[in-house]
N, C-alpha and C. Protein backbone atom coordinates (compact mmCIF):
# COMPACT_ATOMS: atom_id res chain seq x y z
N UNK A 1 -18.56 -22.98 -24.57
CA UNK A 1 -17.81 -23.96 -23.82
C UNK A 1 -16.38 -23.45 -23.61
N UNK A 2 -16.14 -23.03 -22.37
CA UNK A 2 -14.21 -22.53 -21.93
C UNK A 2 -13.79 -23.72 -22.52
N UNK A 3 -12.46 -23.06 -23.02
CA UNK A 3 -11.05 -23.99 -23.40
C UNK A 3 -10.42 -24.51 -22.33
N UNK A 4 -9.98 -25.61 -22.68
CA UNK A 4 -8.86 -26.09 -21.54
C UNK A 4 -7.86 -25.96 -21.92
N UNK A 5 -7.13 -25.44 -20.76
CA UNK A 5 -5.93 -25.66 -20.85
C UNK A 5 -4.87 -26.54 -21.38
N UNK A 6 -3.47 -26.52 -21.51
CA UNK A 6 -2.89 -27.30 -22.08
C UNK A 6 -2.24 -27.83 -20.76
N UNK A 7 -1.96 -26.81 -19.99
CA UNK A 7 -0.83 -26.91 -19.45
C UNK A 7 -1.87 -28.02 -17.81
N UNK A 8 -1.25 -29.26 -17.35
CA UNK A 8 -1.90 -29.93 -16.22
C UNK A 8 -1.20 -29.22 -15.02
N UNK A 9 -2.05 -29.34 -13.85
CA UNK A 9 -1.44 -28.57 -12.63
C UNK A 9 -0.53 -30.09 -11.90
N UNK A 10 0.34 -30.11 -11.73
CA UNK A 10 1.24 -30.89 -10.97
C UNK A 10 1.22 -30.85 -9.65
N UNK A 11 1.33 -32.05 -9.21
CA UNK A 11 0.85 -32.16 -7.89
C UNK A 11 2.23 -32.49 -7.32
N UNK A 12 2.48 -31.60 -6.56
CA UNK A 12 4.15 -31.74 -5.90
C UNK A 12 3.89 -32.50 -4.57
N UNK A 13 4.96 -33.08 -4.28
CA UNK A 13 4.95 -34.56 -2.70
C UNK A 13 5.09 -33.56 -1.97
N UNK A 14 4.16 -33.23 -0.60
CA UNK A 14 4.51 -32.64 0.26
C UNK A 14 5.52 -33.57 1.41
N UNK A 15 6.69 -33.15 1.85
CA UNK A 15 7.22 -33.66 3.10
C UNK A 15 6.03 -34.15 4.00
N UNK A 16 5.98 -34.97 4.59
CA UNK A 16 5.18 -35.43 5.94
C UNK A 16 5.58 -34.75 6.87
N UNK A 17 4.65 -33.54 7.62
CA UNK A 17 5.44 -32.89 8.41
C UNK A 17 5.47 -33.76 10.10
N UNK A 18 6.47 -33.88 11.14
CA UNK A 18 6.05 -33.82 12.63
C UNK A 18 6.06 -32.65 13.36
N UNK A 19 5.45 -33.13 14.22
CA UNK A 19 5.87 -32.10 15.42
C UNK A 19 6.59 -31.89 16.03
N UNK A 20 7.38 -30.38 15.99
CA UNK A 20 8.05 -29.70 16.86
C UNK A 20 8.29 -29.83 18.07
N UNK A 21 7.06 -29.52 18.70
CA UNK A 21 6.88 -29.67 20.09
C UNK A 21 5.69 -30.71 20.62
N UNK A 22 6.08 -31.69 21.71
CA UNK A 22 4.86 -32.71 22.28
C UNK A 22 4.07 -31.64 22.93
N UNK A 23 2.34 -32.34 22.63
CA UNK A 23 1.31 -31.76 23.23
C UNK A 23 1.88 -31.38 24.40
N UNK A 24 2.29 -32.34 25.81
CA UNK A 24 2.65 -31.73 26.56
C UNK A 24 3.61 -30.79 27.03
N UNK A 25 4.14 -30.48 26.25
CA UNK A 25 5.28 -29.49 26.44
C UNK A 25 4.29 -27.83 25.95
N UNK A 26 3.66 -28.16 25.22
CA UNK A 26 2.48 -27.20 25.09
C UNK A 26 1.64 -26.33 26.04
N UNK A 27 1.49 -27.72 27.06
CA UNK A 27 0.66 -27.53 27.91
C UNK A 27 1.59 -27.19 29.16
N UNK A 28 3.06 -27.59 29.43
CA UNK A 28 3.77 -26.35 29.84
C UNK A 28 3.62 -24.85 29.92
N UNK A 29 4.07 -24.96 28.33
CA UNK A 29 4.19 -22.89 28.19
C UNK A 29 2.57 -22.51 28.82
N UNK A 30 1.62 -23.38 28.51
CA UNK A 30 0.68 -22.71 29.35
C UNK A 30 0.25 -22.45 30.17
N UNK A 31 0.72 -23.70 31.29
CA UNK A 31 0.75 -23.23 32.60
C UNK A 31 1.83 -21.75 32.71
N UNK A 32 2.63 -21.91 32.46
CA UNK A 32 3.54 -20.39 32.82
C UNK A 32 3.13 -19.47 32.80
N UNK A 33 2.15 -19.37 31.02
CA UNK A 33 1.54 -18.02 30.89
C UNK A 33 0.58 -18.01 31.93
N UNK A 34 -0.06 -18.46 32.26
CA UNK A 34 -1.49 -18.94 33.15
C UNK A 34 -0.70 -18.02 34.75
N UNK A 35 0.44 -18.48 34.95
CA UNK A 35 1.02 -17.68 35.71
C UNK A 35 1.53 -16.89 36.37
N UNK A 36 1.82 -16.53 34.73
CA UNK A 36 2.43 -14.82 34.01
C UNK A 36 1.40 -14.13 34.23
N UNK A 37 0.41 -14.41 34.24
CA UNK A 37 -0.86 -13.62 33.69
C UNK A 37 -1.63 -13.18 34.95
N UNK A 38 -1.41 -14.20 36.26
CA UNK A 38 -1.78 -14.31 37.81
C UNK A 38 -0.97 -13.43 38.04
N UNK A 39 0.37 -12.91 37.86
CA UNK A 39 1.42 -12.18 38.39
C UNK A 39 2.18 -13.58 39.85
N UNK A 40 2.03 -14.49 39.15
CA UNK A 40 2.81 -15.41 40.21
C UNK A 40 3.88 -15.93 39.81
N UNK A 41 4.65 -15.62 38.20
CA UNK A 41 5.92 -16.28 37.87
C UNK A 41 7.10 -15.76 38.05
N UNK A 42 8.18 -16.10 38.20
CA UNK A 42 9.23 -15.72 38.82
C UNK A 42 10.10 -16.01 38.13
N UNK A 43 11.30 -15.33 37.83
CA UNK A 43 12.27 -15.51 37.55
C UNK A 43 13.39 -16.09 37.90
N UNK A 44 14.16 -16.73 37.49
CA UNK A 44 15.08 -17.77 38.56
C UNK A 44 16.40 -16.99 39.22
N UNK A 45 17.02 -16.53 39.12
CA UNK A 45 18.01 -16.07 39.57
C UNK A 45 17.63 -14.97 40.62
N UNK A 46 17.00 -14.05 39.76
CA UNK A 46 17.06 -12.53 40.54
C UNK A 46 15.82 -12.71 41.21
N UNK A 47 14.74 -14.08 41.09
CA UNK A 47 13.51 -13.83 41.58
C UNK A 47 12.29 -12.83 41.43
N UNK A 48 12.97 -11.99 40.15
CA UNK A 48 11.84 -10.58 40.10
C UNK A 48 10.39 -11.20 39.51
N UNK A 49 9.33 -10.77 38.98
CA UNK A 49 7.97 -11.07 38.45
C UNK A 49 8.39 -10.91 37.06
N UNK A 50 8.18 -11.91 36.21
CA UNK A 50 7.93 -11.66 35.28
C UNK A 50 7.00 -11.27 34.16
N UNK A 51 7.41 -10.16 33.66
CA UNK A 51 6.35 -9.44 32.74
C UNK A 51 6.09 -9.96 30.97
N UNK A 52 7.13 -10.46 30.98
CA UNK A 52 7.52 -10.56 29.52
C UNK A 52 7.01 -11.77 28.64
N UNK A 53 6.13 -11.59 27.59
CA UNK A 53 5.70 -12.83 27.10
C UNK A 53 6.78 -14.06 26.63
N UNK A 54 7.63 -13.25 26.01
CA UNK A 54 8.39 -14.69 25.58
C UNK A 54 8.86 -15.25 26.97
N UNK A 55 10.01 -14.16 27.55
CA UNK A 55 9.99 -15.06 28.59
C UNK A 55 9.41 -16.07 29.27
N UNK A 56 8.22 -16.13 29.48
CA UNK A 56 6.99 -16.91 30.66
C UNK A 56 7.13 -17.85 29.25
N UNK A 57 7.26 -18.15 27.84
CA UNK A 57 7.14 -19.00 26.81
C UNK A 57 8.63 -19.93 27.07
N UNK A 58 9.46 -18.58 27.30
CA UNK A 58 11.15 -19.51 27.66
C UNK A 58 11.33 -20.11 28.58
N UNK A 59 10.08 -19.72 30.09
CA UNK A 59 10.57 -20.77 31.04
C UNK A 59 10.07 -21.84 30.99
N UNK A 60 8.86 -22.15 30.36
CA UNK A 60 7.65 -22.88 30.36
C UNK A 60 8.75 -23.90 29.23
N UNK A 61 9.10 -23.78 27.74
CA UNK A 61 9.95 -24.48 27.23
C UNK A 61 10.89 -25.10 28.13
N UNK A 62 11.58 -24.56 28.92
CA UNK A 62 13.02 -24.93 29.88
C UNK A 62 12.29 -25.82 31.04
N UNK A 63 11.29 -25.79 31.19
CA UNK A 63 10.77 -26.52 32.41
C UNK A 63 10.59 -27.95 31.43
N UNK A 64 10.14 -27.90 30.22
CA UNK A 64 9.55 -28.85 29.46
C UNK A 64 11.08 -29.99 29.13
N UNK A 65 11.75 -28.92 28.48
CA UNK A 65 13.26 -29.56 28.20
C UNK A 65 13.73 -30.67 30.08
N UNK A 66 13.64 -30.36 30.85
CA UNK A 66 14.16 -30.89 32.15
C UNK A 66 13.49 -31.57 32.29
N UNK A 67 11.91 -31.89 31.53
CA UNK A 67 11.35 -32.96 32.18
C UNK A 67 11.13 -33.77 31.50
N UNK A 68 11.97 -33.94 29.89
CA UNK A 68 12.09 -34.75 28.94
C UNK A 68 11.24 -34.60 27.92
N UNK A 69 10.40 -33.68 27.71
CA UNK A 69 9.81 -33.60 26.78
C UNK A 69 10.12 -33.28 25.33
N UNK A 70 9.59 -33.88 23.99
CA UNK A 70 9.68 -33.52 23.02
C UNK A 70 9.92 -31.75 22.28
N UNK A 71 10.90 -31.44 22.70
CA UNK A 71 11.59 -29.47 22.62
C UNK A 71 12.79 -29.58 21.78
N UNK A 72 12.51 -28.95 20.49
CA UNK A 72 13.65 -28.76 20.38
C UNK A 72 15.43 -28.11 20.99
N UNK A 73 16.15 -28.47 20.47
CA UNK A 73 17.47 -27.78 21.37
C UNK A 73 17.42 -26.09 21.12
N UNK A 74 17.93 -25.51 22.27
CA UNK A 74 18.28 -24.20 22.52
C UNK A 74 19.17 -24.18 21.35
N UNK A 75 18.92 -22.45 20.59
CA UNK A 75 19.82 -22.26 19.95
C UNK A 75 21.04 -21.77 20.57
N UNK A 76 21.97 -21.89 20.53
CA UNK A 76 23.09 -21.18 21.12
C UNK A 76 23.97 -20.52 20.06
């Protein structure tokens, strides 16, 4: 018959986590990539194609932020 231990495992309170970002703001970045990926997204200023994953993730966030969605703030 194993020994038991002495020592009990403690059960620590996890924080309740939320969410970061609303589903739909989710479903933003994915249209972009969806975009990115067509070769149809664009960059705002210079208008070039964008190649870059985060980017097509940064405009897709920035589109989300303008249309009120649950995003956190830009770090600056």
């Amino acid at each position: 018959m194993p020994a038991k231990s002495k020592t009990a495992k403690k059960t620590t309170a996890r924080k309740k986590s939320t969410r970061k970002y609303s589903p739909s703001a989710g479903k933003e970045v994915e249209t972009e990539m969806r975009a990115m990926k067509q070769g149809k997204l664009k960059s705002g200023r210079s208008g070039k194609k964008v190649t870059s994953r985060k980017q097509a993730i940064a405009i897709g966030l920035s589109k989300a932020r303008k249309a009120g969605k649950k995003v956190p703030r830009k770090k600056s």
